[in-house]
N, C-alpha and C. Protein backbone atom coordinates (compact mmCIF):
# COMPACT_ATOMS: atom_id res chain seq x y z
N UNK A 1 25.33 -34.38 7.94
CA UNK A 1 24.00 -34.98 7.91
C UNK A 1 22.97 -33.93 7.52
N UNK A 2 22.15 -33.98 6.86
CA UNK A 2 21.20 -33.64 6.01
C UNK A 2 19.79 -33.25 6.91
N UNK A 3 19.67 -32.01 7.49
CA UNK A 3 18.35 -31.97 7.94
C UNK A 3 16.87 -32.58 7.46
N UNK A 4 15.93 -33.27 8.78
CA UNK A 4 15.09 -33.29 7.93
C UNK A 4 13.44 -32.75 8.79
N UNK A 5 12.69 -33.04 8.16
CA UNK A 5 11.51 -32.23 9.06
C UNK A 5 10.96 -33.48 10.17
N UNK A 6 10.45 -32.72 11.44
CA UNK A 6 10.75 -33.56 12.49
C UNK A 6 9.33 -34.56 12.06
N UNK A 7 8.59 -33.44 11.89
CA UNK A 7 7.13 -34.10 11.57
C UNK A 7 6.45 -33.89 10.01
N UNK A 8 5.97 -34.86 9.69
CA UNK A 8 5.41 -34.36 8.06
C UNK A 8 4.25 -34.90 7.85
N UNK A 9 3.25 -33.47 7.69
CA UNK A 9 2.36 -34.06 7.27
C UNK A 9 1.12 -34.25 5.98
N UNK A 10 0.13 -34.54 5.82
CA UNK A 10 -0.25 -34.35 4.88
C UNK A 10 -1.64 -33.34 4.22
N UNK A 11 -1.39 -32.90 3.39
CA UNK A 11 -2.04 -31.72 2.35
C UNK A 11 -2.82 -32.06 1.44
N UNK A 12 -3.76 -31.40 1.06
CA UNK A 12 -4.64 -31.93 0.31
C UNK A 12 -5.19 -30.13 -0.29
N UNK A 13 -4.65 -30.00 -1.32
CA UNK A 13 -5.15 -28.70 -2.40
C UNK A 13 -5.65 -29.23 -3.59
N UNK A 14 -7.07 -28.86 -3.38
CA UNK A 14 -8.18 -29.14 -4.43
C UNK A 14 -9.28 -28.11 -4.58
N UNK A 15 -10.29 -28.51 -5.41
CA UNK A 15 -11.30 -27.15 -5.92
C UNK A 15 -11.04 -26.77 -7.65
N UNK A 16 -11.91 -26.36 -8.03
CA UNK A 16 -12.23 -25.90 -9.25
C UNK A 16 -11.41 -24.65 -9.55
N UNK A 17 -10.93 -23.96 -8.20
CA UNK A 17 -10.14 -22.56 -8.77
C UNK A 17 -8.57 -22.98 -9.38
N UNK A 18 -7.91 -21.81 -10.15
CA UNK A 18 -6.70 -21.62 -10.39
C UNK A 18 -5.93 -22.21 -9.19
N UNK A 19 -4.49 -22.69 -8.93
CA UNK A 19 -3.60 -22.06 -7.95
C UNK A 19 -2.90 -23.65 -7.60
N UNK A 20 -3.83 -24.69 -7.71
CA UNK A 20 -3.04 -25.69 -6.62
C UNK A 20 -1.77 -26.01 -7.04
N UNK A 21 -1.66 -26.57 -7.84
CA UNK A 21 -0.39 -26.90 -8.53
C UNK A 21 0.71 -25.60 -8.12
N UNK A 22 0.48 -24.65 -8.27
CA UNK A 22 1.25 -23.41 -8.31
C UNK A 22 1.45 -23.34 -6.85
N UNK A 23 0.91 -23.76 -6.06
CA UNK A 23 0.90 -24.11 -4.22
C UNK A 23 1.59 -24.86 -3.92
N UNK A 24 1.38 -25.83 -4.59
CA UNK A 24 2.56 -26.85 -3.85
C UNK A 24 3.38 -27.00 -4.32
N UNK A 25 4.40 -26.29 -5.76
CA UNK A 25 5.60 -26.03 -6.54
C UNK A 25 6.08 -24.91 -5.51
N UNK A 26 5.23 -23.89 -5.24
CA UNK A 26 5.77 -22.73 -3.93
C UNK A 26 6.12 -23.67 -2.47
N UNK A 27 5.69 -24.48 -2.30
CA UNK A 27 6.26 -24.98 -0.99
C UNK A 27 7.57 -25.75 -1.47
N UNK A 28 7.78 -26.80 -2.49
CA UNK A 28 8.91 -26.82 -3.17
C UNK A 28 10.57 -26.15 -2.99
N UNK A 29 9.66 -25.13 -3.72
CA UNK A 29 10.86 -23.75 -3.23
C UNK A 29 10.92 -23.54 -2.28
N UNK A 30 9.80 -23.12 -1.08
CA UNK A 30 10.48 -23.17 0.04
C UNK A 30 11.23 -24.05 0.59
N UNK A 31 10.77 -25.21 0.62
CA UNK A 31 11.85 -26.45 1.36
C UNK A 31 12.98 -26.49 0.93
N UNK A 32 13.35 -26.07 -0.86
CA UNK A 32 14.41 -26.21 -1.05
C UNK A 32 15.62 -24.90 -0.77
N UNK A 33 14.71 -23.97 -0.23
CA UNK A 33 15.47 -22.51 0.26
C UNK A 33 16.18 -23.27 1.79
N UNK A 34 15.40 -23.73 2.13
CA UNK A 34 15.65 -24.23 3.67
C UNK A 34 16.76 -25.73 3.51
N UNK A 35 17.02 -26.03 2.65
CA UNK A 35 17.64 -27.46 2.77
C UNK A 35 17.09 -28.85 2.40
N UNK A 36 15.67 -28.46 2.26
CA UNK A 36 14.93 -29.84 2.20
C UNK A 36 14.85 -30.65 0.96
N UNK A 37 15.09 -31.73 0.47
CA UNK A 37 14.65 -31.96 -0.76
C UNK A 37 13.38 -32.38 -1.31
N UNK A 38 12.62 -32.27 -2.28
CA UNK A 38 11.05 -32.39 -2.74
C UNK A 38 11.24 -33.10 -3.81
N UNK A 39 10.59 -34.03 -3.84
CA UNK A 39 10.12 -35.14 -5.20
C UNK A 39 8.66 -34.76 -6.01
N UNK A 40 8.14 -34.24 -7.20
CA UNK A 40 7.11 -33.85 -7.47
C UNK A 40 7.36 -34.64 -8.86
N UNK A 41 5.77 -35.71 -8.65
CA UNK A 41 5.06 -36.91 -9.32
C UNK A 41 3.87 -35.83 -10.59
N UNK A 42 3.92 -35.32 -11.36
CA UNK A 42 2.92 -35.05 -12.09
C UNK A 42 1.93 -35.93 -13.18
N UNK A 43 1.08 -36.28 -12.34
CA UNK A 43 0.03 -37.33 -12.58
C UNK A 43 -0.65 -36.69 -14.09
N UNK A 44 -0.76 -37.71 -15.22
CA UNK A 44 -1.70 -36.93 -16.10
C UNK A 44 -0.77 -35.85 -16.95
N UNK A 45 0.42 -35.56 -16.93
CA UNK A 45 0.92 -34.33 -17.72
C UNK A 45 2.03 -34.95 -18.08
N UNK A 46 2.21 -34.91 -19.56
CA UNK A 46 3.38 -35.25 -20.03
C UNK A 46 3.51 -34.66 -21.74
N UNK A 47 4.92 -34.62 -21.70
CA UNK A 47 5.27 -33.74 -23.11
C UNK A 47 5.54 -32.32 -23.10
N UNK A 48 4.56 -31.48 -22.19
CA UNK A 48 4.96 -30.41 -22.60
C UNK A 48 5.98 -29.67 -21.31
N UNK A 49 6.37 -28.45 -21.89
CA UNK A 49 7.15 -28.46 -20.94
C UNK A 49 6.87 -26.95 -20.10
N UNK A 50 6.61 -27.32 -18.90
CA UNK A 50 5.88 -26.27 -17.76
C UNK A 50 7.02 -24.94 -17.34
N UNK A 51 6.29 -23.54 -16.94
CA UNK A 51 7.66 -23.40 -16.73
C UNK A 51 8.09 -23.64 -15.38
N UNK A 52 6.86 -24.27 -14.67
CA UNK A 52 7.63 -24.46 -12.77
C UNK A 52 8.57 -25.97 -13.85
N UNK A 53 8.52 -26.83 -14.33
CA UNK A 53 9.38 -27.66 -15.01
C UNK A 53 11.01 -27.15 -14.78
N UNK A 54 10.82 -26.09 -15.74
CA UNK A 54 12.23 -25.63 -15.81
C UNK A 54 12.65 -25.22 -14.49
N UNK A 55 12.07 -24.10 -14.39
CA UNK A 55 12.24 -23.98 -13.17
C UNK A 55 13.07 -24.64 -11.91
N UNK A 56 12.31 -25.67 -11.85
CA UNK A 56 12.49 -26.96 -10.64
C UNK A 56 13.99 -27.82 -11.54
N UNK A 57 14.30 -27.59 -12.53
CA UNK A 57 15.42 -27.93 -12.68
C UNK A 57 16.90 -27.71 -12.67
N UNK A 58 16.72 -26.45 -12.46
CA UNK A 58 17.70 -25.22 -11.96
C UNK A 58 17.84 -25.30 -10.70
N UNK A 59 16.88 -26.11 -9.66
CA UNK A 59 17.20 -26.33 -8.32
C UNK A 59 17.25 -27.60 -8.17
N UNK A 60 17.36 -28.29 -9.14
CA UNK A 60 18.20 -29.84 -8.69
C UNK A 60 19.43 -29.98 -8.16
N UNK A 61 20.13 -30.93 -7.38
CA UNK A 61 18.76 -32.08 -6.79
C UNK A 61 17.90 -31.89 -6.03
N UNK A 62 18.00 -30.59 -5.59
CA UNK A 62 16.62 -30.17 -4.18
C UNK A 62 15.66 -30.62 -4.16
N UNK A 63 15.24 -30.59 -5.80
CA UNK A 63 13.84 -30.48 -6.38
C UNK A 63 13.76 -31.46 -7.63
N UNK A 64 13.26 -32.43 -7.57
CA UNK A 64 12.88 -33.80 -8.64
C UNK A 64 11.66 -33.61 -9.09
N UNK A 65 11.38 -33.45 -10.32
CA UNK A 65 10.16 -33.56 -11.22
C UNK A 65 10.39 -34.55 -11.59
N UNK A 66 9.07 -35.57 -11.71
CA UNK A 66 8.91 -36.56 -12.91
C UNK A 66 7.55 -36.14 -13.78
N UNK A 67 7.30 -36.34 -14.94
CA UNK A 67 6.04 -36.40 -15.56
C UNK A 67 5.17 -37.84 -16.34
N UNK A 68 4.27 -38.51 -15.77
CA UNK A 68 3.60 -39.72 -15.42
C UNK A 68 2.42 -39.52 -16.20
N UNK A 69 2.80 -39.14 -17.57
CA UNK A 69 1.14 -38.84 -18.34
C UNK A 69 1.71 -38.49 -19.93
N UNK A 70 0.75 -38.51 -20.32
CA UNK A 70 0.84 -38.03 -22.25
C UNK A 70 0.65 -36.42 -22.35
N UNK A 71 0.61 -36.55 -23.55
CA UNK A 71 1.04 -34.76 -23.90
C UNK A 71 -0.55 -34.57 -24.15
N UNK A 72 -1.54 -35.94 -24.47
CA UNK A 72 -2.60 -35.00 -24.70
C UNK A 72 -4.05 -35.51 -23.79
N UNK A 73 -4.96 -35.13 -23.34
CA UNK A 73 -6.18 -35.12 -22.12
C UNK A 73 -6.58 -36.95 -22.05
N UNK A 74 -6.43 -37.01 -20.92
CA UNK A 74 -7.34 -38.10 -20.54
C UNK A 74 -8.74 -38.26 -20.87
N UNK A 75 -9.36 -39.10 -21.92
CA UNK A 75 -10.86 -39.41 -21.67
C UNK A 75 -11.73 -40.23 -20.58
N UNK A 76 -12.40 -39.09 -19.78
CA UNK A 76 -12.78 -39.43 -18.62
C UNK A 76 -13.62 -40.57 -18.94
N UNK A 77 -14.12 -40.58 -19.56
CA UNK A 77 -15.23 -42.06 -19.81
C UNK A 77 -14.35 -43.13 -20.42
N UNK A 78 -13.47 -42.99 -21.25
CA UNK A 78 -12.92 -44.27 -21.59
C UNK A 78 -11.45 -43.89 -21.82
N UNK A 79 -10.77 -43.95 -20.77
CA UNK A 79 -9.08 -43.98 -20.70
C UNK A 79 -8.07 -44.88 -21.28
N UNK A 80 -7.66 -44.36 -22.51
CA UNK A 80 -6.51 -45.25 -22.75
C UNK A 80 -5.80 -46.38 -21.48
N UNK A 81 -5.68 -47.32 -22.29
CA UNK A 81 -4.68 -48.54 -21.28
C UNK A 81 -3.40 -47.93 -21.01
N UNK A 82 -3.12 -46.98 -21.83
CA UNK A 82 -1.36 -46.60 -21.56
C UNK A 82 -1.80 -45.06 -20.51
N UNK A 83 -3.02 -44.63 -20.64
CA UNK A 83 -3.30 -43.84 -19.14
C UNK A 83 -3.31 -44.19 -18.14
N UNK A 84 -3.80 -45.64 -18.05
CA UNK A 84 -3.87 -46.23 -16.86
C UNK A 84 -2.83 -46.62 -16.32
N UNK A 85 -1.62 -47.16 -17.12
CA UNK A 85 -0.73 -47.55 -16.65
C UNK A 85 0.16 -46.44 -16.40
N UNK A 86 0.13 -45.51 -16.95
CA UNK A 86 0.83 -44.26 -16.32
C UNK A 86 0.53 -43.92 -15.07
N UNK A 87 -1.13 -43.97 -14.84
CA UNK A 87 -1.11 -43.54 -13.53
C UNK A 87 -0.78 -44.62 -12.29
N UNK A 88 -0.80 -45.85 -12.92
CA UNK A 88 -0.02 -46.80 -12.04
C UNK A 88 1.10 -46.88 -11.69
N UNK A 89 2.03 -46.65 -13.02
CA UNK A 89 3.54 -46.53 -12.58
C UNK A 89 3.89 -45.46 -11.89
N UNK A 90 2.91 -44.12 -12.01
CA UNK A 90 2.89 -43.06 -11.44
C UNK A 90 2.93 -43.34 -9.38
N UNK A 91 1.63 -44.18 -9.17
CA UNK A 91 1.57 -44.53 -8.20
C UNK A 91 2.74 -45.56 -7.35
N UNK A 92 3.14 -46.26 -8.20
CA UNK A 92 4.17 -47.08 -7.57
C UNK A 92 5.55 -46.50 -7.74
N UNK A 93 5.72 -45.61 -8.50
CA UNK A 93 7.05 -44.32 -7.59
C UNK A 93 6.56 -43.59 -6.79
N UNK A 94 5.48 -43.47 -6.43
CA UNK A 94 5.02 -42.55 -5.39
C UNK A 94 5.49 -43.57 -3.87
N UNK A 95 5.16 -44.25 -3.92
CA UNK A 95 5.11 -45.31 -3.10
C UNK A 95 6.67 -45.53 -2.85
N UNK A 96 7.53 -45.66 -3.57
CA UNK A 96 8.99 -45.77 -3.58
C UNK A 96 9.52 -44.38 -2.80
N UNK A 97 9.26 -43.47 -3.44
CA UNK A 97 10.00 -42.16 -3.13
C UNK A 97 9.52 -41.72 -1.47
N UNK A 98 7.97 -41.75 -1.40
CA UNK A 98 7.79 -41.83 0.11
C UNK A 98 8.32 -42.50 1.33
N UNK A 99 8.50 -44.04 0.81
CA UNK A 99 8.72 -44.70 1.67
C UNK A 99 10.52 -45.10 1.85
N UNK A 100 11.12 -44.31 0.67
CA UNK A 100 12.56 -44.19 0.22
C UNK A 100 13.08 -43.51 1.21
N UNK A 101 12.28 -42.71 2.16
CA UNK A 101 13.40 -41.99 3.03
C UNK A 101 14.65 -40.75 2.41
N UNK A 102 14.65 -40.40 1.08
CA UNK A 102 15.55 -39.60 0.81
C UNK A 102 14.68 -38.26 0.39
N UNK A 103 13.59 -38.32 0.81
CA UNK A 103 12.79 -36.60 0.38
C UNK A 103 12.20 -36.45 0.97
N UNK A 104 12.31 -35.45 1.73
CA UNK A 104 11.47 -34.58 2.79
C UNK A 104 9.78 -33.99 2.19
N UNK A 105 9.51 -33.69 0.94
CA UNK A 105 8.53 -33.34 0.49
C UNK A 105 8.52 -34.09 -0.65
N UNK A 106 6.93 -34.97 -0.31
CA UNK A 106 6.96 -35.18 -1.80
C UNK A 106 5.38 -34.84 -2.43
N UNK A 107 5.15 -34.63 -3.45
CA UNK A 107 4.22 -33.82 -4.14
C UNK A 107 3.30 -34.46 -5.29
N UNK A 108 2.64 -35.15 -4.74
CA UNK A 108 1.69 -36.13 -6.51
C UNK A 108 0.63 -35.04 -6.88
N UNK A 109 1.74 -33.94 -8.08
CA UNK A 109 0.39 -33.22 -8.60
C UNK A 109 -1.20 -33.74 -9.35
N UNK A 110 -1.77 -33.55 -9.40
CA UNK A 110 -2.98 -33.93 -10.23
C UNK A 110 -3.18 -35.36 -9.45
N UNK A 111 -2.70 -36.06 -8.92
CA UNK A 111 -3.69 -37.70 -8.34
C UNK A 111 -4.77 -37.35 -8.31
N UNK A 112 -5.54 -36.49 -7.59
CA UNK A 112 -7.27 -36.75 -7.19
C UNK A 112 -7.41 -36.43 -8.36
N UNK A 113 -7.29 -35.97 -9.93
CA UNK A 113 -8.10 -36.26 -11.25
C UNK A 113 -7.93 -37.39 -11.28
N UNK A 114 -6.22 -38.15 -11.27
CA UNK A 114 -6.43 -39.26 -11.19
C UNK A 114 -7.57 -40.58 -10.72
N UNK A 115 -7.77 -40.01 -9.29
CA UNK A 115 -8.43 -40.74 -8.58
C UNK A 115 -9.66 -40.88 -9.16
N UNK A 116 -10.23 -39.20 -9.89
CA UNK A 116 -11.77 -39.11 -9.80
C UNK A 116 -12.23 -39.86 -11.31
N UNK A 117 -10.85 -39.95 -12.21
CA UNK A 117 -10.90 -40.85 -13.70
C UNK A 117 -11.18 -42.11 -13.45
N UNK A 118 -11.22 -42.52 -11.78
CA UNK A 118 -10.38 -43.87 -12.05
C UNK A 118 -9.36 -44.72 -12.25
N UNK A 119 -8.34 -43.97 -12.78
CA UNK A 119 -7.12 -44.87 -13.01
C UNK A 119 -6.54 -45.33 -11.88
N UNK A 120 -6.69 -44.81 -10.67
CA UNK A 120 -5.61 -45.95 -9.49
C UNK A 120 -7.25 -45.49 -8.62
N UNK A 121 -6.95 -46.50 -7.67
CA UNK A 121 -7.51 -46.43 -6.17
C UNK A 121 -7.71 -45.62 -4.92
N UNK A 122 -8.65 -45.33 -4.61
CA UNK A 122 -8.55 -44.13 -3.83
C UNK A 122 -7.60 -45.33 -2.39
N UNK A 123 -7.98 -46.45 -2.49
CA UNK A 123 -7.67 -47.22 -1.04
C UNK A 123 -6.05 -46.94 -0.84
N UNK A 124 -5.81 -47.44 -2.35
CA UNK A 124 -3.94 -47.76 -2.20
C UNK A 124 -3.83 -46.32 -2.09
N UNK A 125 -3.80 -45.07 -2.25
CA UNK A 125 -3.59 -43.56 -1.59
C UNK A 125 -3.82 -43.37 -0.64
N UNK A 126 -4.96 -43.97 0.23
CA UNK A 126 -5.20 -44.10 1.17
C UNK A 126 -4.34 -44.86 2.35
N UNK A 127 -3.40 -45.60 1.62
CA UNK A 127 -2.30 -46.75 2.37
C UNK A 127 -1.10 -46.04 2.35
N UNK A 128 -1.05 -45.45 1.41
CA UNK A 128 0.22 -44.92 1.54
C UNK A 128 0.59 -43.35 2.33
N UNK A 129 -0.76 -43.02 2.62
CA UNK A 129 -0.96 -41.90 3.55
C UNK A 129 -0.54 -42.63 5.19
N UNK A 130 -1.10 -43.72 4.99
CA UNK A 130 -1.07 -44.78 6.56
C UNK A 130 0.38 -44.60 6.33
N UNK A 131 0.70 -45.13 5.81
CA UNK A 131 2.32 -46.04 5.76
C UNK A 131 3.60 -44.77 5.79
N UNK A 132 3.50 -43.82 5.16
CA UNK A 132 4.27 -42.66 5.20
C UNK A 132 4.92 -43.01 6.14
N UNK A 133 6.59 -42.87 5.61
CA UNK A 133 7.13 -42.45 7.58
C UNK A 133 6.88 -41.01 7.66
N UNK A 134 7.25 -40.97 9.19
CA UNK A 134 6.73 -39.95 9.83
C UNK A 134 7.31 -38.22 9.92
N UNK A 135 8.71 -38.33 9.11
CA UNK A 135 8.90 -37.00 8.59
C UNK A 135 9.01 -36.48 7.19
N UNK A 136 8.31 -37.73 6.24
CA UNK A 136 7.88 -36.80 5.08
C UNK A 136 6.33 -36.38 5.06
N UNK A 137 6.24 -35.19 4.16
CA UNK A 137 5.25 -34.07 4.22
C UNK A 137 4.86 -34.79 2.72
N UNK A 138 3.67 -35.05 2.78
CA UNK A 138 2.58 -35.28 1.77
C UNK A 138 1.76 -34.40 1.05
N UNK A 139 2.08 -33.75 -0.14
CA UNK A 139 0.87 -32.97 -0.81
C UNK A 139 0.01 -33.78 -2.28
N UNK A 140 -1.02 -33.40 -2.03
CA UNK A 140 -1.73 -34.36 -3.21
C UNK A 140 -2.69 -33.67 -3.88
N UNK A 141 -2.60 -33.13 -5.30
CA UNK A 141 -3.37 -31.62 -5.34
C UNK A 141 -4.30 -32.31 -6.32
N UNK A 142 -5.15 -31.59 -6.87
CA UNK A 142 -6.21 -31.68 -7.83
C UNK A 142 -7.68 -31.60 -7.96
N UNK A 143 -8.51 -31.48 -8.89
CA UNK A 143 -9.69 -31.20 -8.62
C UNK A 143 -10.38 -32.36 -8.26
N UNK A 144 -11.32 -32.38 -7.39
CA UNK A 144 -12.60 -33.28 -6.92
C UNK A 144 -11.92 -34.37 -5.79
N UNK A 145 -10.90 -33.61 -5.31
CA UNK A 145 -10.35 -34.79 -4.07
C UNK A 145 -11.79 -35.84 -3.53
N UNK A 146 -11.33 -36.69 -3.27
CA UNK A 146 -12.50 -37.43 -2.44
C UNK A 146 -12.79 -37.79 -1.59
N UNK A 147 -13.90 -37.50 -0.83
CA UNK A 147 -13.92 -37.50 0.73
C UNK A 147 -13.12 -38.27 1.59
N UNK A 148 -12.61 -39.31 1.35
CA UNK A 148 -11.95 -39.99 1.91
C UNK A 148 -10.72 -39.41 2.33
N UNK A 149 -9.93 -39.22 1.05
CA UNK A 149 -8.70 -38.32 1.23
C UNK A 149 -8.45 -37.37 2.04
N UNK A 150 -9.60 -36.56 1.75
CA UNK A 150 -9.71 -35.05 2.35
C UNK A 150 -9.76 -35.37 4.10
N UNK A 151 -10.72 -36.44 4.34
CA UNK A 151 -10.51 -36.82 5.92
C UNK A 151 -9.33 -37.21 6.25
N UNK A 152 -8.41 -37.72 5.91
CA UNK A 152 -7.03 -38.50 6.12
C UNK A 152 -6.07 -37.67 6.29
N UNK A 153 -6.40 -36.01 5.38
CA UNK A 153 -5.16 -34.83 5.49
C UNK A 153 -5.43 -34.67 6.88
N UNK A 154 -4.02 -33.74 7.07
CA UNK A 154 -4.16 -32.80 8.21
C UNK A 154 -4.63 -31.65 7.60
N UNK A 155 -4.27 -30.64 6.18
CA UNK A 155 -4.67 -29.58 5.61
C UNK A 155 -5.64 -30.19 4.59
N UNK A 156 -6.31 -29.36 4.19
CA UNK A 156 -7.03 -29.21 3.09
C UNK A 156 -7.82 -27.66 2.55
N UNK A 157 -6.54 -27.66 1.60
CA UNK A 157 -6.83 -26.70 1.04
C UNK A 157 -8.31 -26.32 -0.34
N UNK A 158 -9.08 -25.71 -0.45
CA UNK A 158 -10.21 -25.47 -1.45
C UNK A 158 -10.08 -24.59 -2.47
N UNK A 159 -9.39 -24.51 -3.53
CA UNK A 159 -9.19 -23.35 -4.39
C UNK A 159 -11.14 -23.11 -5.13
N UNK A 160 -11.31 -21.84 -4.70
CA UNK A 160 -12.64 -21.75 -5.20
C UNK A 160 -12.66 -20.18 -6.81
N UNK A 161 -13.08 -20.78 -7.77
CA UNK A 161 -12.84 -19.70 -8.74
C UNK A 161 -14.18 -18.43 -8.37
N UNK A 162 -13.72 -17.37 -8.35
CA UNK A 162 -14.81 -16.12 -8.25
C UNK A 162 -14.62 -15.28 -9.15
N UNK A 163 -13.75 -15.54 -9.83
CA UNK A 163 -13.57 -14.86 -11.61
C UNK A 163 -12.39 -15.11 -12.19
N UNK A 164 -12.72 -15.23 -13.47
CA UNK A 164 -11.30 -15.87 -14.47
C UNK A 164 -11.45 -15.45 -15.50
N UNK A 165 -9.75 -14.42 -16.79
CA UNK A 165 -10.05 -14.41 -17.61
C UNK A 165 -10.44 -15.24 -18.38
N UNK A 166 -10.25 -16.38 -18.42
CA UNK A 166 -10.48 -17.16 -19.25
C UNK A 166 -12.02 -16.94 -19.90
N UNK A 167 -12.54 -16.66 -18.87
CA UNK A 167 -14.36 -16.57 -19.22
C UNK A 167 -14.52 -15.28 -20.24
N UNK A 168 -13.42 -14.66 -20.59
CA UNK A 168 -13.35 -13.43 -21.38
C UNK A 168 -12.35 -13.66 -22.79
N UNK A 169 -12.41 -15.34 -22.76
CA UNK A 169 -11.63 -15.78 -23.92
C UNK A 169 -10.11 -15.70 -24.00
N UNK A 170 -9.13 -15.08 -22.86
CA UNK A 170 -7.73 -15.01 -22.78
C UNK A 170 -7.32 -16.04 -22.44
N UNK A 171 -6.47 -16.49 -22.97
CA UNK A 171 -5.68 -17.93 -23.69
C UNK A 171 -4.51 -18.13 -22.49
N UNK A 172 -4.31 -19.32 -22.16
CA UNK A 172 -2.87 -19.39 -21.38
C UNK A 172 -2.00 -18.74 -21.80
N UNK A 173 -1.02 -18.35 -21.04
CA UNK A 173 -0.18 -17.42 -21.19
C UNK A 173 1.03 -18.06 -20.79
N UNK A 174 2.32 -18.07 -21.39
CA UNK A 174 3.92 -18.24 -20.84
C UNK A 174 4.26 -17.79 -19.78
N UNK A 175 4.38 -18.50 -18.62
CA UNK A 175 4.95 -17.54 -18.07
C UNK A 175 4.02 -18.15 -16.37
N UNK A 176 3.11 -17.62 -17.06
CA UNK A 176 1.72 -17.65 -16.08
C UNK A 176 1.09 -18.58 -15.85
N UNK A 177 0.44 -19.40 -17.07
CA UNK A 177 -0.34 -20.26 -16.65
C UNK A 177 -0.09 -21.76 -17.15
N UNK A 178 1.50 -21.67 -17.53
CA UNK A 178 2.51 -22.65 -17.76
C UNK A 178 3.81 -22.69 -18.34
């Protein structure tokens, strides 16, 4: 029989700085050092290929990536219909895999852009935070979480930027910053 965590709860890493995503792919690995298995939903990203991606595939089945988005940016003012429905179908495996009982961690990177575009509901995230059973661990990362959410975690994490090359024109990098 398959350990699992006695209690799980939920996370919330958001803010304008570098790191979240890269936070909750590190807890990932940890759970999967320990036995646990992690399901990670990447809301909004699709096509290219990350290297926590690879990565997380070298530790399958521990570790399940899906990617729930196009290869190229959401327009915040007027979102493709096939964005929306990504982030819907996005949401209703979220909803499956939580309430599936077979993953100890599960991980909807990027939802709160989701949320803050519009494309799904802050309520139905809000239900499925209710509904969780009670030993999977919830992380839900992205910028501009919304108050609601952020009250509902037990954590909430704030990535705050206080300097970035980027502001010096250095380009993503392999490796580093995907």
């Amino acid at each position: 029989m398959r350990k699992k965590l006695r209690k799980g709860y939920v996370q919330v890493y958001t803010g304008d700085g570098k790191g979240k995503t890269t936070s909750a792919l590190g807890l990932a690995f940890r759970a999967a050092g320990r036995g646990l298995k992690s399901y990670v939903i990447h809301f909004m990203k699709g096509g290219l290929t990350y290297g926590e991606m690879v990565a997380a595939k070298r530790l399958a089945p521990e570790i399940t990536v899906v990617q729930m988005g196009r290869e190229t940016f959401v327009d915040r003012e007027n979102p493709a219909i096939e964005d929306v429905e990504l982030a819907r179908r996005g949401l209703e495996l979220a909803k499956e895999v939580v309430m599936g009982g077979l993953y100890d961690l599960v991980i909807l990177d990027e939802i709160n852009v989701a949320l803050d575009y519009g494309l799904i509901k802050v309520e139905e995230v809000l239900q499925l935070i209710k509904d969780k059973p009670g030993h999977v661990e919830l992380v839900l990362t992205g910028r501009a979480a919304p108050e609601g959410l952020m009250e509902a975690a037990d954590l909430v994490t704030e990535m705050v930027e206080r300097k970035h090359y980027y502001r010096r024109g250095i380009t993503a990098r392999e490796g580093i910053e995907y």
